[in-house]
Protein backbone atom coordinates (compact mmCIF):
# COMPACT_ATOMS: atom_id res chain seq x y z
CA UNK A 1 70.20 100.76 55.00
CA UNK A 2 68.51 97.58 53.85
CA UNK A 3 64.67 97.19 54.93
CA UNK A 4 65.50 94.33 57.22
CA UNK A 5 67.52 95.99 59.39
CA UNK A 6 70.39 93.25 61.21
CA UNK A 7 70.80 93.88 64.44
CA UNK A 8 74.21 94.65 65.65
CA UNK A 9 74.28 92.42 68.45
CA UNK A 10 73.20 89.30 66.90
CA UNK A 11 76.53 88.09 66.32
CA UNK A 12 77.54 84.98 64.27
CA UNK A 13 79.73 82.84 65.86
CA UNK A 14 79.81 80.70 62.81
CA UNK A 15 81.74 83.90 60.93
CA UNK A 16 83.02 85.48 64.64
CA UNK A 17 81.60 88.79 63.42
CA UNK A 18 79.48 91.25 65.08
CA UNK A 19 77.77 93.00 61.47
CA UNK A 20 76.36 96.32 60.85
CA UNK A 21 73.74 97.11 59.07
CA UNK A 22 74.42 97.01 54.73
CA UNK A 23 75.81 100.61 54.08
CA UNK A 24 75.65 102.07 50.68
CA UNK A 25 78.47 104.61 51.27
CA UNK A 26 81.16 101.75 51.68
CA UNK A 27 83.33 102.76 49.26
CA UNK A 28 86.78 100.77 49.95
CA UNK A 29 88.98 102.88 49.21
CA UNK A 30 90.98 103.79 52.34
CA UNK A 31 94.88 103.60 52.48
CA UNK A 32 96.92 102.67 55.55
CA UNK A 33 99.80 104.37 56.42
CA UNK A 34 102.67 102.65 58.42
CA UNK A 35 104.86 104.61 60.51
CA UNK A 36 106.62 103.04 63.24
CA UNK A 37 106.66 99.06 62.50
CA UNK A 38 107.15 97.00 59.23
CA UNK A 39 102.87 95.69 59.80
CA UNK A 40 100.54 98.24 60.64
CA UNK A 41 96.98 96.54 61.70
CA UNK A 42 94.20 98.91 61.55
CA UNK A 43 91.60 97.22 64.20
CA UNK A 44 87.98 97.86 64.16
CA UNK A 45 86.42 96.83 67.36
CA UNK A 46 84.01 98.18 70.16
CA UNK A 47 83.50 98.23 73.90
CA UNK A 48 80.83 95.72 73.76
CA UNK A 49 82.02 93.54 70.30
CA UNK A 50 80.93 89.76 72.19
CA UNK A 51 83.26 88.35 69.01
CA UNK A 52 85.71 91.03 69.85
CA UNK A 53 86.15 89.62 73.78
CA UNK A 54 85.87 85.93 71.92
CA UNK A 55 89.93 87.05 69.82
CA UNK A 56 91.49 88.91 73.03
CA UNK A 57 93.28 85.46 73.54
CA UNK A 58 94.65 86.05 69.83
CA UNK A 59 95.53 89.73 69.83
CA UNK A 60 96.94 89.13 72.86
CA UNK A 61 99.31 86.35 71.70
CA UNK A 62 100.27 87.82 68.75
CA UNK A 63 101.30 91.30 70.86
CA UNK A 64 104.08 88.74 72.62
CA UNK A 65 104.95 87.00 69.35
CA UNK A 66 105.27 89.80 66.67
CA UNK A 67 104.76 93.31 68.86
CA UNK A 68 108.18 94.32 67.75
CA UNK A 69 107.17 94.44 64.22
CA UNK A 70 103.58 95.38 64.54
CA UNK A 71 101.49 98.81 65.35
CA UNK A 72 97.84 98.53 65.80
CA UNK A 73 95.59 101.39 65.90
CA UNK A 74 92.43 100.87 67.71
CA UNK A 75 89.32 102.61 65.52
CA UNK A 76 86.12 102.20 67.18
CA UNK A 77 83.19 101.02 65.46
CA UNK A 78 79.91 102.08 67.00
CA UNK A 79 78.61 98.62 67.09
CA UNK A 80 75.12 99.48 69.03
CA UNK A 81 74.38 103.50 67.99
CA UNK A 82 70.97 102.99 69.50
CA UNK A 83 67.77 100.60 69.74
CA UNK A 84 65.99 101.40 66.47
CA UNK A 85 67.43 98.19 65.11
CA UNK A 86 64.69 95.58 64.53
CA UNK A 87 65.44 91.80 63.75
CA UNK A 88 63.72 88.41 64.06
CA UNK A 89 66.18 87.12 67.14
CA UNK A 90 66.67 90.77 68.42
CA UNK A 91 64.37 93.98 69.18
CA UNK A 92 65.43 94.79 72.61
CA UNK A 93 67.92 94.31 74.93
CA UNK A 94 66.45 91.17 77.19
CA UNK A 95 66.57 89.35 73.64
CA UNK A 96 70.81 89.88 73.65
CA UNK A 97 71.09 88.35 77.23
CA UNK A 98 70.49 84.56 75.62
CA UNK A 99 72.55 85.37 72.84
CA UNK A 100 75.82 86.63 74.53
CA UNK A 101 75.77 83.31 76.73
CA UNK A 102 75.89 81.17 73.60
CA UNK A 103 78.97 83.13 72.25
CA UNK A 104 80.28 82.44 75.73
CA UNK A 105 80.20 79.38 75.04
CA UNK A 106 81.12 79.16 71.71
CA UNK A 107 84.39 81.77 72.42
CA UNK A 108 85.24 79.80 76.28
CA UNK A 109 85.59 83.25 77.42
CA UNK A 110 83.81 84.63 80.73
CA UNK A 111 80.17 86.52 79.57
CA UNK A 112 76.87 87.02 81.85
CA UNK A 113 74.60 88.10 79.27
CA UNK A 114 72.29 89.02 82.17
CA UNK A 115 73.51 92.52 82.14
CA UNK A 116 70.73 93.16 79.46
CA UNK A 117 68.11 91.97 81.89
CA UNK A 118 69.26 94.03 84.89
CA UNK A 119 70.97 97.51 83.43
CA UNK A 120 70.73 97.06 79.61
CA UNK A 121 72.63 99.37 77.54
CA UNK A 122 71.20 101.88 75.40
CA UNK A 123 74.20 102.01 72.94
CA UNK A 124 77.90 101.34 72.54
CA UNK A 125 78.98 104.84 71.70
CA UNK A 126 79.06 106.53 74.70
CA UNK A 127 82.17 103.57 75.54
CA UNK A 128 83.49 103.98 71.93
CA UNK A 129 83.24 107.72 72.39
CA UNK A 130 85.19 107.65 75.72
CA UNK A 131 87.65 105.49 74.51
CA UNK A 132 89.06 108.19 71.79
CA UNK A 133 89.29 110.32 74.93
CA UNK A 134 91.42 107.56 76.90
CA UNK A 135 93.69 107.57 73.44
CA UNK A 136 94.29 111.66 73.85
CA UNK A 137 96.16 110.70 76.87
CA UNK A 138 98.23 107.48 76.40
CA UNK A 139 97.51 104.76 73.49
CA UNK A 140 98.90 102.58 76.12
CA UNK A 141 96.31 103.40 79.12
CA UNK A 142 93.21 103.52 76.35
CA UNK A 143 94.14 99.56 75.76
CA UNK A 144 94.15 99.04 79.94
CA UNK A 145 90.94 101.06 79.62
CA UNK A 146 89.34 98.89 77.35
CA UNK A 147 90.01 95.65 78.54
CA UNK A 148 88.54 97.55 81.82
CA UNK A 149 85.62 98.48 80.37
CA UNK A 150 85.40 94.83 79.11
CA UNK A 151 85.57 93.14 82.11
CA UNK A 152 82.85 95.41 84.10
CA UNK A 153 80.64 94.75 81.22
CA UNK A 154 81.28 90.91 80.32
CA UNK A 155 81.47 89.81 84.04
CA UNK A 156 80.38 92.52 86.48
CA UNK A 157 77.17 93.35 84.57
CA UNK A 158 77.60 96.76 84.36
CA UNK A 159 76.40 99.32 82.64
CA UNK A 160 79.35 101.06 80.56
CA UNK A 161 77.24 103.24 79.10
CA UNK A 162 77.02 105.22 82.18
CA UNK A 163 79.45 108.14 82.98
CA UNK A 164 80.03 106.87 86.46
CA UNK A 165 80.88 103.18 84.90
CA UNK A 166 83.21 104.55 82.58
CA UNK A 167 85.01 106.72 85.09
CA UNK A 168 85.49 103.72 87.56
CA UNK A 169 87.40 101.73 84.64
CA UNK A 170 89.83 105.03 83.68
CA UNK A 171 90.76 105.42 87.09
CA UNK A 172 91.82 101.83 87.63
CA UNK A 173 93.79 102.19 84.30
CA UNK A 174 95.73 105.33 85.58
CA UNK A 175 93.97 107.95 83.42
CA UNK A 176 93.12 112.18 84.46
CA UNK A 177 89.71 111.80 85.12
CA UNK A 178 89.16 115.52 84.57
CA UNK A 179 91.04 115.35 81.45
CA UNK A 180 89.24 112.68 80.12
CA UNK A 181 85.47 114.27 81.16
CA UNK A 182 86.75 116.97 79.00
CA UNK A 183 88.14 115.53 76.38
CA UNK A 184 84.55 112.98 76.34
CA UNK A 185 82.58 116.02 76.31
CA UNK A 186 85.01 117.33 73.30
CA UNK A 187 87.23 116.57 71.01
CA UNK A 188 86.62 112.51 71.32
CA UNK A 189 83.34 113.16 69.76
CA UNK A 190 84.88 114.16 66.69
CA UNK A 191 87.18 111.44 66.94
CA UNK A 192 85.08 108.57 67.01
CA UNK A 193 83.34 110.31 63.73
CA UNK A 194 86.49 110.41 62.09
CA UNK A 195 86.46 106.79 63.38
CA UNK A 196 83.15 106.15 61.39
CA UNK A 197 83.81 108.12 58.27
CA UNK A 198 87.31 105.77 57.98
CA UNK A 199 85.51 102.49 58.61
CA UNK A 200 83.40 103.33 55.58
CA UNK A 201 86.37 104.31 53.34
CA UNK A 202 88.29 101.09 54.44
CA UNK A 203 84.63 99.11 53.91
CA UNK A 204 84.01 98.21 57.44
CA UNK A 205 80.78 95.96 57.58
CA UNK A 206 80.86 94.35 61.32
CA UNK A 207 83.67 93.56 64.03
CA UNK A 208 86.13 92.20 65.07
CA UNK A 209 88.16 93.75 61.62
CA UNK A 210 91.50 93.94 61.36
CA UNK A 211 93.38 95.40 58.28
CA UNK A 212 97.14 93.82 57.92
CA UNK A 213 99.11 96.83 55.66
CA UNK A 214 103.27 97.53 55.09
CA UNK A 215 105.12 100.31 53.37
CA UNK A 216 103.76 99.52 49.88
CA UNK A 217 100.36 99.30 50.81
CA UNK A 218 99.90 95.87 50.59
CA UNK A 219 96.51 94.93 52.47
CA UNK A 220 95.39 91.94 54.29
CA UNK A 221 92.20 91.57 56.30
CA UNK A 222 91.00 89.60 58.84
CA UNK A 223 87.50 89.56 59.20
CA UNK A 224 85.53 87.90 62.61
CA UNK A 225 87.54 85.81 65.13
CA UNK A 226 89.49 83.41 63.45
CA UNK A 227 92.02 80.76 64.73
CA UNK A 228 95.60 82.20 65.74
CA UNK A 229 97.13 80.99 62.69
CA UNK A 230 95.14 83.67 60.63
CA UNK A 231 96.32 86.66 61.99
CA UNK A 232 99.84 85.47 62.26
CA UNK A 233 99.77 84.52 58.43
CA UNK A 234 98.82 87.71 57.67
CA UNK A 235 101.73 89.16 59.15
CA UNK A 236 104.43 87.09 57.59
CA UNK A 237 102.54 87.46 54.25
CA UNK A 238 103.40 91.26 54.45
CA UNK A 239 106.57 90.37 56.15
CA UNK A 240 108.68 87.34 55.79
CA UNK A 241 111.51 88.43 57.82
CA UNK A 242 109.56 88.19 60.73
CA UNK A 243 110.38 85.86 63.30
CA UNK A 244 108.29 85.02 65.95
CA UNK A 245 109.34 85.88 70.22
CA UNK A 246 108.12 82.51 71.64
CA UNK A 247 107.00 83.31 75.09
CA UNK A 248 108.98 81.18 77.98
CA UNK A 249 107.12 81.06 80.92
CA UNK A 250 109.49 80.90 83.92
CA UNK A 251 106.58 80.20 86.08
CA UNK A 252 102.95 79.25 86.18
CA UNK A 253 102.38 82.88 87.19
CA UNK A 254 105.44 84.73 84.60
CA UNK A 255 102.17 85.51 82.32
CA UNK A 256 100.57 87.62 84.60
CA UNK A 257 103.53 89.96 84.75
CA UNK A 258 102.11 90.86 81.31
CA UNK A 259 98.29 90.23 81.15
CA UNK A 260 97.45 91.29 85.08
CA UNK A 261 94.11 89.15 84.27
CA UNK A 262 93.59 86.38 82.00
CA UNK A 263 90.92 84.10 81.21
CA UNK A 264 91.55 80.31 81.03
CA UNK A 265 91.12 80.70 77.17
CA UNK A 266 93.83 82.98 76.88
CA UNK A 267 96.25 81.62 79.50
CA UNK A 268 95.92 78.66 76.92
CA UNK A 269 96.13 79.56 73.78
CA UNK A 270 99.07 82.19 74.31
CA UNK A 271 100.85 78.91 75.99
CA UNK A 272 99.79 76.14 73.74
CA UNK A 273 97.89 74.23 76.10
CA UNK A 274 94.47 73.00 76.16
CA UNK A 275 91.69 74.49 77.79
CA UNK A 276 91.49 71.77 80.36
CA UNK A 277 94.94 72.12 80.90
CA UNK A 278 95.12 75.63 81.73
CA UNK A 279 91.84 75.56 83.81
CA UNK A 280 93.44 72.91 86.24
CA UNK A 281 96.74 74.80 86.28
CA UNK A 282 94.96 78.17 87.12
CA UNK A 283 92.61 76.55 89.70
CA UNK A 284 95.87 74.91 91.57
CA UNK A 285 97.54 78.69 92.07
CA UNK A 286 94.17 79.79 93.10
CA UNK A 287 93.68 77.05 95.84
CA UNK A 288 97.41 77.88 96.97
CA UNK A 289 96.46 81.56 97.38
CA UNK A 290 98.65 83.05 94.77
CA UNK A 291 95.90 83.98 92.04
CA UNK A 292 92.56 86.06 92.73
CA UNK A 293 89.56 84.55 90.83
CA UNK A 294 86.31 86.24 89.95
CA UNK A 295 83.55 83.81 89.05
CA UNK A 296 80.68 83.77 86.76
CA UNK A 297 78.01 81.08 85.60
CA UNK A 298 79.75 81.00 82.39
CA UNK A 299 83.07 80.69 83.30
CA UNK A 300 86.42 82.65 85.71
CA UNK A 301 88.70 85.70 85.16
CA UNK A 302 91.92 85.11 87.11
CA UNK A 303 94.67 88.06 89.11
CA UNK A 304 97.70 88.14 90.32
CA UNK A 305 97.35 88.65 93.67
């Protein structure tokens, strides 16, 4: 580690990256295998990534768009392991509260950054660590899970540190609670390290990351939140062929079919619309009754009802 230590948390929105500390044992030398789909993306994120929250309207697009010729495999990163981290703009956790309400801003996506005034966290991994668990039991449920986790944290303030936070979120994405208890206390711990120890080989240095590969190898990366365009370059730069499923919205509400709960930043950019735009049309379907909305001083998460 360097002497002055970056914190985690102090993420640039400049760059979109949440960055770890310099580690010497990056060696960048991972390989990617693909299995299923001509793209696999290797994705480096973590429960409480602010810049990861700030691409869910990207990922999310690009799932409709190219999900039949992409696989991505979630790794978790460990973003916070603990509070020995010591930088000018961030020592403690009441210094992150200001911080995550300027990426807010900066993303237009729903954060209270008041959480680390009123039930701070002491580290990500216990999240990271339960989310290898959720992945035991369905790859599909763990992604429920974490957007879950993600919304208790970003707009309910709470604590997802704590056991009974984290068991709250993985029954409301369908998973054995029992199961995954066991499976936290177990063999997710080893997980997540194999998590670690592939981040370094691959030359992980902060979050969001996403590594592009195909059959041959061939690598692309992503680093921070970038514009849309980015990621979907990357994927026709590895594959050509691909051609893009434009979603057609039968409805106002055909999206939440998908995505049970969007933001106004990603009802817009998966539909091409401004942010104004989709604001005013999610506000009319809540006024009619036909969308739940949970508010926040920095912005509104909207449900199907």
């Amino acid at each position: 580690m360097n002497e002055n230590k970056i914190n985690p948390l102090l993420c640039d929105p400049e760059t979109g990256t949440c960055e770890m500390p310099v580690d010497e044992k990056l060696n960048k030398n991972g390989t990617i295998t693909t299995e299923n789909k001509p793209v696999k993306i290797v994705y480096y994120t973590d429960p409480i990534c602010s810049s990861c929250w700030g691409i869910e309207p990207q990922l999310r697009k690009l799932k409709l768009e190219y999900g039949h010729y992409i696989e991505i495999d979630y790794r978790m990163g460990g973003l916070l392991p603990d509070w020995s981290y010591n930088s000018g703009e961030i020592s403690k956790p009441a210094d992150v509260a200001h911080h995550w309400d300027e990426a807010s801003l900066h993303y237009e996506m729903p954060i209270d950054g008041n959480v680390w005034l009123e039930d701070p966290l002491d580290s990500s991994y216990p999240s990271c660590i339960a989310m290898k668990a959720a992945q035991i039991q369905s790859k599909e449920k763990a992604i429920k899970f974490m957007r879950i986790l993600r919304e208790k944290l970003y707009l309910e303030k709470r604590n997802i540190a704590k056991w009974e936070n984290i068991a709250q979120a993985a029954e409301l994405a369908g998973l054995d609670l029992n199961k995954l208890k066991t499976d936290y206390d177990g063999k997710a711990k080893i997980l997540f390290q194999d998590d670690l120890t592939y981040g370094r080989t691959l030359g992980v240095r902060g979050f969001p990351t996403l590594f592009f590969s195909d059959a041959n190898n061939n690598q692309l990366t992503v680093y921070g939140s970038k514009p849309y365009a980015s990621y979907e370059n990357a994927i026709l730069a590895l594959y050509p062929d691909a051609k893009k499923k434009i979603f057609i919205a039968a409805n106002s509400l055909a999206l939440f079919e998908i995505y049970p709960t969007l933001a106004p930043k990603e009802y817009a950019v998966i539909l091409d619309k401004s942010y104004s735009e989709a604001t005013t049309i999610l506000e009319s379907l809540y006024e009619k009754g036909e969308l739940n909305k949970k508010s926040i001083r920095n912005g509104s998460l909207y449900s199907r009802k």
